[in-house]
C-alpha atoms as a PDB file:
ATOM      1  CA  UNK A   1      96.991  95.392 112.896  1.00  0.00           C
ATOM      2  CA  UNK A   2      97.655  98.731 113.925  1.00  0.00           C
ATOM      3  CA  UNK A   3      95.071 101.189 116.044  1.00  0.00           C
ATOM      4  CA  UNK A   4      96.592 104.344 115.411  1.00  0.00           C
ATOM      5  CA  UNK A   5      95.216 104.909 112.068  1.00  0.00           C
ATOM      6  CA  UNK A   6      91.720 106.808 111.678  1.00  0.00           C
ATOM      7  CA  UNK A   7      90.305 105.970 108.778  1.00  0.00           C
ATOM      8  CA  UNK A   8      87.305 108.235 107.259  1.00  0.00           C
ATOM      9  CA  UNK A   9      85.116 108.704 104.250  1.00  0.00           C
ATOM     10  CA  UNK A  10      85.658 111.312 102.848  1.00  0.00           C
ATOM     11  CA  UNK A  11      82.354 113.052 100.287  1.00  0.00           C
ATOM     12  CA  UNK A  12      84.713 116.254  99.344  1.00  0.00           C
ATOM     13  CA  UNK A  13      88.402 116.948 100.071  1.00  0.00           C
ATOM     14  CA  UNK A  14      89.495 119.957 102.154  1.00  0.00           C
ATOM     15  CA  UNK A  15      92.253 122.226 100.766  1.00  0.00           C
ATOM     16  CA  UNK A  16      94.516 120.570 103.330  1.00  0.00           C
ATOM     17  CA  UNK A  17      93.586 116.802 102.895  1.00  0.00           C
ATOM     18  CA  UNK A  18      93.960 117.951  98.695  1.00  0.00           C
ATOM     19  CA  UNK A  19      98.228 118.528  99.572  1.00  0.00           C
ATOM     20  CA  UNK A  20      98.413 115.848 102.153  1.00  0.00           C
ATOM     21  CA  UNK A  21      96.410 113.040  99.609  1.00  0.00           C
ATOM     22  CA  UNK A  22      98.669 114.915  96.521  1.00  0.00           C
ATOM     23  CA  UNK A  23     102.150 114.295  98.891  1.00  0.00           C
ATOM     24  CA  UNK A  24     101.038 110.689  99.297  1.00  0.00           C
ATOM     25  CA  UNK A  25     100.763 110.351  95.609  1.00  0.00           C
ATOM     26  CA  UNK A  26     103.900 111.781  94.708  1.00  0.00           C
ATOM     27  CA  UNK A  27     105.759 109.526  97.327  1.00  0.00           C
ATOM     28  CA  UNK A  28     104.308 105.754  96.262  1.00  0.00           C
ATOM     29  CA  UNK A  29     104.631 106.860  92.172  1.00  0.00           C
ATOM     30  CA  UNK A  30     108.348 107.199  93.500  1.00  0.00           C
ATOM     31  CA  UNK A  31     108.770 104.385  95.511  1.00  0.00           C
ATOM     32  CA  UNK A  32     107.351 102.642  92.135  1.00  0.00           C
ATOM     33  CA  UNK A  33     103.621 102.038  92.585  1.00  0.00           C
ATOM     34  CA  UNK A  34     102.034 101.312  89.268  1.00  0.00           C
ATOM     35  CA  UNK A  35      98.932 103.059  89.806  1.00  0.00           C
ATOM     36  CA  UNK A  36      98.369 105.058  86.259  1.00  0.00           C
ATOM     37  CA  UNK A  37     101.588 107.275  86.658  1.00  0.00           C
ATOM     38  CA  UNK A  38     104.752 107.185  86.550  1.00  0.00           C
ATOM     39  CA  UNK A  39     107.569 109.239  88.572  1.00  0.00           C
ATOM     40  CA  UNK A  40     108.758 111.912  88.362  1.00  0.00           C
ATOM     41  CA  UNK A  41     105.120 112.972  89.378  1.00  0.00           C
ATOM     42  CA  UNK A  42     104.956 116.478  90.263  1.00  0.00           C
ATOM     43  CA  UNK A  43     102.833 117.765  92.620  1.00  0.00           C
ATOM     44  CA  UNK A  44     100.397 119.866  90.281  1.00  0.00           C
ATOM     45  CA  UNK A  45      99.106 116.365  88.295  1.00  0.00           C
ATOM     46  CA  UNK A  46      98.933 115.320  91.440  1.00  0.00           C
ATOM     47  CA  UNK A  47      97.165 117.860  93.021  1.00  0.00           C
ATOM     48  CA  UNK A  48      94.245 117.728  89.512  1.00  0.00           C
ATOM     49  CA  UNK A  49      93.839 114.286  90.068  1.00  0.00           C
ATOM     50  CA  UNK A  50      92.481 114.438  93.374  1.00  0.00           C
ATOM     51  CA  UNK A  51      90.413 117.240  93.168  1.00  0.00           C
ATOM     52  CA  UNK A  52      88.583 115.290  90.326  1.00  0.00           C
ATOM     53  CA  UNK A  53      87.692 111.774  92.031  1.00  0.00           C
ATOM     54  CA  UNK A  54      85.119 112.015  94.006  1.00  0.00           C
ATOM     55  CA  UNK A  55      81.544 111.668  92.524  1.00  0.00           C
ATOM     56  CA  UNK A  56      78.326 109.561  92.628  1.00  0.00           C
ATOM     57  CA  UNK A  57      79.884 106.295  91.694  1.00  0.00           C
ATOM     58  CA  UNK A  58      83.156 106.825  93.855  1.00  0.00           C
ATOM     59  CA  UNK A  59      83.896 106.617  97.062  1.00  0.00           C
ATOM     60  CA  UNK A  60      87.169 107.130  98.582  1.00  0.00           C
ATOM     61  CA  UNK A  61      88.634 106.359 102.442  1.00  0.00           C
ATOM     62  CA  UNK A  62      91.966 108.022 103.759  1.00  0.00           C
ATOM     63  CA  UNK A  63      93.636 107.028 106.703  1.00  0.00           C
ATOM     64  CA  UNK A  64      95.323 109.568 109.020  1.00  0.00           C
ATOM     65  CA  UNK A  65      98.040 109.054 111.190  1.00  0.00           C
ATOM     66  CA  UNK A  66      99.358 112.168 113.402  1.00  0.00           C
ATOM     67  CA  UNK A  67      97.280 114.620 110.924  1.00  0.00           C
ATOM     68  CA  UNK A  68      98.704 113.298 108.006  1.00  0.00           C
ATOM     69  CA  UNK A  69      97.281 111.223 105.095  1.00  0.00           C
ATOM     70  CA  UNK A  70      99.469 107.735 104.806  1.00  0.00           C
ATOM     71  CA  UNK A  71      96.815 105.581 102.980  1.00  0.00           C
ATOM     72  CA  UNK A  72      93.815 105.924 100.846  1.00  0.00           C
ATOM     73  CA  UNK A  73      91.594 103.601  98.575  1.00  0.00           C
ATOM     74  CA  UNK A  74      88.791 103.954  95.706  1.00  0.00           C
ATOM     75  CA  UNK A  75      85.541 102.100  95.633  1.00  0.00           C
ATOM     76  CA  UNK A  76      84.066 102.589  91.872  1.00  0.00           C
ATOM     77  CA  UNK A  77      80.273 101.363  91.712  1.00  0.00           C
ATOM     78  CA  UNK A  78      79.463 100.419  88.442  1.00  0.00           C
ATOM     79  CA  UNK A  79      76.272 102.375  87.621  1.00  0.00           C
ATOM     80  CA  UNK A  80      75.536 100.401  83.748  1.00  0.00           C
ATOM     81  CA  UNK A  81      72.469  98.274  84.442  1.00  0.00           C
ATOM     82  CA  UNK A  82      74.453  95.563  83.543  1.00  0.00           C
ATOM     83  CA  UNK A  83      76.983  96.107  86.727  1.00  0.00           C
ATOM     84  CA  UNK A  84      75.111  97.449  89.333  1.00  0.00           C
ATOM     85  CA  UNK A  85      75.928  94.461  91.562  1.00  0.00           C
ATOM     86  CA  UNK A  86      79.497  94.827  90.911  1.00  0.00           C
ATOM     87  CA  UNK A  87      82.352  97.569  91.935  1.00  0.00           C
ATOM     88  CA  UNK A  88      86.178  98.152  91.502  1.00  0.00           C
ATOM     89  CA  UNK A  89      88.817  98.621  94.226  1.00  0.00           C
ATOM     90  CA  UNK A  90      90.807 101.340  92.950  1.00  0.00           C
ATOM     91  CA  UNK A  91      94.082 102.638  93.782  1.00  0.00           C
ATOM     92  CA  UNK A  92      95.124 101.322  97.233  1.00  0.00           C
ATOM     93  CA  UNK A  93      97.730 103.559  98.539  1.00  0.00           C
ATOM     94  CA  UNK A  94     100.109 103.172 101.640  1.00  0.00           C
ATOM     95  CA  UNK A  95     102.304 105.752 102.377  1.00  0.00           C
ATOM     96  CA  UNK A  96     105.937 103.696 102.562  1.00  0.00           C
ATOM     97  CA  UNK A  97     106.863 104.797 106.146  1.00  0.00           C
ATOM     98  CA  UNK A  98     103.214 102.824 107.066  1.00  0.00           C
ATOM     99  CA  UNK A  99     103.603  99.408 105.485  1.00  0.00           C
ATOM    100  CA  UNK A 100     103.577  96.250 107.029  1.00  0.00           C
ATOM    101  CA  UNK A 101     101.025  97.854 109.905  1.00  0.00           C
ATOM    102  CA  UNK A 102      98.396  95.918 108.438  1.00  0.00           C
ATOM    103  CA  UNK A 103      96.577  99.687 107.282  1.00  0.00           C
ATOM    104  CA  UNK A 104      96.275  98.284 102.988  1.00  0.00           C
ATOM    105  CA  UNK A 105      94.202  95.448 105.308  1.00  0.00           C
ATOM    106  CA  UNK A 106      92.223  98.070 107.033  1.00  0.00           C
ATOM    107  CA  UNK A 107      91.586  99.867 104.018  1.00  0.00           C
ATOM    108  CA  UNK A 108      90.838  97.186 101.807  1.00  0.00           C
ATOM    109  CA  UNK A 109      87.988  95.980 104.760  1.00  0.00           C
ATOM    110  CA  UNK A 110      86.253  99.368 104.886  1.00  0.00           C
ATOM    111  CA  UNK A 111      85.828  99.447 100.777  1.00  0.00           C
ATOM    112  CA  UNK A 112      84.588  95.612 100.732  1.00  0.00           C
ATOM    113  CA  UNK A 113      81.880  96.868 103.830  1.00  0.00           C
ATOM    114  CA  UNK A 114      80.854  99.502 102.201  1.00  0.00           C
ATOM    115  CA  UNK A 115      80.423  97.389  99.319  1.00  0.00           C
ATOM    116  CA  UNK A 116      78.187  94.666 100.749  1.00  0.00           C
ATOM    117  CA  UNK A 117      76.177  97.747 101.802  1.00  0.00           C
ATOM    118  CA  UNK A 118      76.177  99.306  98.655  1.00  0.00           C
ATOM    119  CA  UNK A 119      74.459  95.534  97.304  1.00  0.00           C
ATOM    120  CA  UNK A 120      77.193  94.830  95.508  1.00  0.00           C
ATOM    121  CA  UNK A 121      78.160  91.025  95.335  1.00  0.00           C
ATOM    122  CA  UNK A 122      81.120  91.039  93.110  1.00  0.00           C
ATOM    123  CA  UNK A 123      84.656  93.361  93.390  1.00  0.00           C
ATOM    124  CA  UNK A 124      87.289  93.447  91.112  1.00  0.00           C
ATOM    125  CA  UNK A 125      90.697  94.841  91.144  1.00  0.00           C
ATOM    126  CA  UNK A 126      94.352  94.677  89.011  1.00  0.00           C
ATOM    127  CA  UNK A 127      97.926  95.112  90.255  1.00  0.00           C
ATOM    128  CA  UNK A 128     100.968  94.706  88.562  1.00  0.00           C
ATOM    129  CA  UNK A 129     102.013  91.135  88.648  1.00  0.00           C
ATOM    130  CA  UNK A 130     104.999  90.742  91.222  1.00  0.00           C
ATOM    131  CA  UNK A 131     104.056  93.760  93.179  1.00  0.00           C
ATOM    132  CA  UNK A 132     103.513  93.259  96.830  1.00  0.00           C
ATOM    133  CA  UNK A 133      99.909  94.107  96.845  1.00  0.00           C
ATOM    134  CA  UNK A 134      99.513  90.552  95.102  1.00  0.00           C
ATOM    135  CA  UNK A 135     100.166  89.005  98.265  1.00  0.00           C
ATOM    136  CA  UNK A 136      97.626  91.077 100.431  1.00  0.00           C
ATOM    137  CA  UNK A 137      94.775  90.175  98.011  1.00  0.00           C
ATOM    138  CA  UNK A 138      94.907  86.202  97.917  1.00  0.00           C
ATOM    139  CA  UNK A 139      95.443  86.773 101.719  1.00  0.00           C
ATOM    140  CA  UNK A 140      92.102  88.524 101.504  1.00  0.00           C
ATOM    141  CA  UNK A 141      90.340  85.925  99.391  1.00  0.00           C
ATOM    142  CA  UNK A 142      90.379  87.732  96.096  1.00  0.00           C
ATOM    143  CA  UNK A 143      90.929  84.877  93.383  1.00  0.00           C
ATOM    144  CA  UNK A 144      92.907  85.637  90.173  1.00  0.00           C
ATOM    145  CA  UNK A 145      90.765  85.840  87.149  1.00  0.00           C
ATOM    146  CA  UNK A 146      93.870  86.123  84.699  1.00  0.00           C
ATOM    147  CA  UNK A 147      97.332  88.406  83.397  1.00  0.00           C
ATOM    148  CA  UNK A 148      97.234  90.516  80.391  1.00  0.00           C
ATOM    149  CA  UNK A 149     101.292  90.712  79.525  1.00  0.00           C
ATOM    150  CA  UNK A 150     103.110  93.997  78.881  1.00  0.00           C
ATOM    151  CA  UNK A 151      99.962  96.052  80.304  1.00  0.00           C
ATOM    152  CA  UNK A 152     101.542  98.912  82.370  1.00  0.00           C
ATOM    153  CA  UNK A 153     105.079 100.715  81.126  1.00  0.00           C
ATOM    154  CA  UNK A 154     107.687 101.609  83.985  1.00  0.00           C
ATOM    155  CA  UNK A 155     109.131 104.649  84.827  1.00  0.00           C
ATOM    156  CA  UNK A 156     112.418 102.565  82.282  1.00  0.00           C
ATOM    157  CA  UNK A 157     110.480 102.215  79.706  1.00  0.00           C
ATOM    158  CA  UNK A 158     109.876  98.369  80.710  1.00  0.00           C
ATOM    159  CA  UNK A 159     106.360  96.849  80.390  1.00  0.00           C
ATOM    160  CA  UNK A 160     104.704  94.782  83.367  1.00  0.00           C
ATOM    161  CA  UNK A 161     101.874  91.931  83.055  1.00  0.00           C
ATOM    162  CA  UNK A 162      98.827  93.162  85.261  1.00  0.00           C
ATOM    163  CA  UNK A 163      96.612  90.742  87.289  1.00  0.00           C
ATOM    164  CA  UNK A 164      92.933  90.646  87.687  1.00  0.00           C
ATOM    165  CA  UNK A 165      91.362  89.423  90.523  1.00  0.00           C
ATOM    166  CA  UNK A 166      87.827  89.038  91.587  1.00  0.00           C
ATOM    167  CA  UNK A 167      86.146  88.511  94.851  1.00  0.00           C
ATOM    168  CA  UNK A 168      82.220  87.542  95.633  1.00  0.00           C
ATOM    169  CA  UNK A 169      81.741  89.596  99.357  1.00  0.00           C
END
């Protein structure tokens, strides 16, 4: 794994970190991420959904390489007080210039920490079946719980099964 990455917490985004984490967006919709949009994302949806995800219940890690933003990932705690032992892993991000560093790995560690500290036992995720990201979970231990077919539409018009795993930390 890679050491030149800083990875941070972040409890409110700087007007700087806002364009760098909205850039990163706009490049992995259009390298074909299927994370809730679809390309051509412009830089102003972009730029409203990041200043709207942090709150209580989310918590959100960036990692920095030469000043600029290449990765990111979610941590949603569910607050019903039927979930509060459980949380989501939410859009994992990796800039494509920074894959295959082993930084999705970093990221992915820091969210399931701070989720064992947080007291919650069971995480969850989905990915679009095929997608590389399927391969960095079961390495991770996460254990699919099942598909749902034609889930997420392409950019084409094409629609993808998702994949649902689960992981007791």
């Amino acid at each position: 794994m890679s050491s030149d990455f800083i990875i941070s917490e972040l409890s409110e985004i700087s007007e700087k970190r806002l364009r760098s984490l909205a850039a990163l967006l706009v490049e992995v919709v259009d390298e074909g991420a299927s994370i809730g949009f679809l390309p051509p994302l412009n830089v102003a949806e972009a730029t409203s959904y990041w200043s709207q995800v942090i709150n209580d219940d989310v918590i959100l890690w960036i990692a920095e390489r030469n000043g600029e933003i290449v990765g990111s990932v979610q941590l949603h705690l569910c607050s019903r007080p039927n979930g509060t032992h459980r949380a989501e892993i939410a859009k994992l991000m990796v800039h494509p210039q920074a894959r295959r560093k082993g930084l999705g790995h970093i990221l992915m560690a820091a969210a399931e920490e701070r989720a064992r500290a947080e007291n919650r036992s069971l995480l969850i995720l989905d990915t679009r079946a095929g997608d590389p990201s399927n391969r960095l979970y079961r390495s991770m231990d996460y254990i699919e719980a099942g598909r749902i077919p034609r889930y997420a539409k392409a950019a084409d018009g094409e629609l993808h099964d998702t994949v649902y795993y689960y992981k007791n930390v």
